[in-house]
C-alpha atoms as a PDB file:
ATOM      1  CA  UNK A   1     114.826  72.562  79.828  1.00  0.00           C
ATOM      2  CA  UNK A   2     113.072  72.998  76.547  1.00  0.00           C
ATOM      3  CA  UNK A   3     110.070  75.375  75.838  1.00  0.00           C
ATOM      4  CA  UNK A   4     107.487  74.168  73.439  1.00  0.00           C
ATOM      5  CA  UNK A   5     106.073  77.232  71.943  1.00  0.00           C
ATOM      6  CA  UNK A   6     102.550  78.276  71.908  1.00  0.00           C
ATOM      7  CA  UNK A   7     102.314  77.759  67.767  1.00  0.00           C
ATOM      8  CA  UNK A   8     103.979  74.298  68.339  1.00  0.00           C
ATOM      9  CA  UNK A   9     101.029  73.928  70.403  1.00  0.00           C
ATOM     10  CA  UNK A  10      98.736  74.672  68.342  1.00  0.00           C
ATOM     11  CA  UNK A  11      99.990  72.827  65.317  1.00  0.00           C
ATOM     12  CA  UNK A  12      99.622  69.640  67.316  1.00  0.00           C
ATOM     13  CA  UNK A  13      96.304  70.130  67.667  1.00  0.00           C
ATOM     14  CA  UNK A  14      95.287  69.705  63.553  1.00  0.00           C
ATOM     15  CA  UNK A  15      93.461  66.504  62.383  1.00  0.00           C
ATOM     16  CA  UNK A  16      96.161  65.265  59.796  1.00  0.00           C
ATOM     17  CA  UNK A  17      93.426  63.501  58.500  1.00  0.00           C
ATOM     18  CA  UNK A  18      91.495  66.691  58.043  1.00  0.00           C
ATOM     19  CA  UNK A  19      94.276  68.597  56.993  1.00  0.00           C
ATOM     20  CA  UNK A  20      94.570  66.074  54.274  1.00  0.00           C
ATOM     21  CA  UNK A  21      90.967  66.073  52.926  1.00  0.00           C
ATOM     22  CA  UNK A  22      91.257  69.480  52.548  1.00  0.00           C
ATOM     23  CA  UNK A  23      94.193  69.456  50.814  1.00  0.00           C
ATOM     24  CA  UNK A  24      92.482  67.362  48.203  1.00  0.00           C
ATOM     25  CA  UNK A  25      89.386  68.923  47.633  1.00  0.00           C
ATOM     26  CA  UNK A  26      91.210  71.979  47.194  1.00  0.00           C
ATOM     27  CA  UNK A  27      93.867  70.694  45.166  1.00  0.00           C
ATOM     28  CA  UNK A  28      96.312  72.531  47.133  1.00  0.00           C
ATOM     29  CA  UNK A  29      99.533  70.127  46.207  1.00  0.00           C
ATOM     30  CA  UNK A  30      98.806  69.696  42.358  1.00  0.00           C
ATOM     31  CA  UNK A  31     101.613  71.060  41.816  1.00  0.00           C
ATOM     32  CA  UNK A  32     104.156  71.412  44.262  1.00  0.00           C
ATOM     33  CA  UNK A  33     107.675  71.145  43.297  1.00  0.00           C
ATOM     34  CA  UNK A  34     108.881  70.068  47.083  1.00  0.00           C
ATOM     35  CA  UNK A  35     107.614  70.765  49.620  1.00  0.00           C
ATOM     36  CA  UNK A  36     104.057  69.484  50.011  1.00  0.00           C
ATOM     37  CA  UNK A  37     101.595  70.888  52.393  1.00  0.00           C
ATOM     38  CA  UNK A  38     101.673  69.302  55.226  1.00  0.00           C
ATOM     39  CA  UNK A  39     105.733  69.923  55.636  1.00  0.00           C
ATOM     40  CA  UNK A  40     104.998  73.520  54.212  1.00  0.00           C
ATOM     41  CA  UNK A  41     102.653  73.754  57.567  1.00  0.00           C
ATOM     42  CA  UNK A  42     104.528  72.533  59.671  1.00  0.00           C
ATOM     43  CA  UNK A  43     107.650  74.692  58.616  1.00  0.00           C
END
């Protein structure tokens, strides 16, 4: 039996989409050497 916990829960709940625009207009993986933000959230 596997337990899915309550911040995997929540994380499922974000808008990619959104997640994305905002990334943009805040230029929040300008420079990333990586990891960009989406996998950074999601880690």
């Amino acid at each position: 039996m596997s337990t899915i916990t309550l911040f995997a829960q929540i994380i499922k709940k974000i808008d990619r989409s959104v997640f994305k625009k905002l990334v943009e207009k805040h230029h929040s993986d300008k420079e990333n050497k990586g990891f960009d933000s989406w996998t950074h959230f999601r880690r």
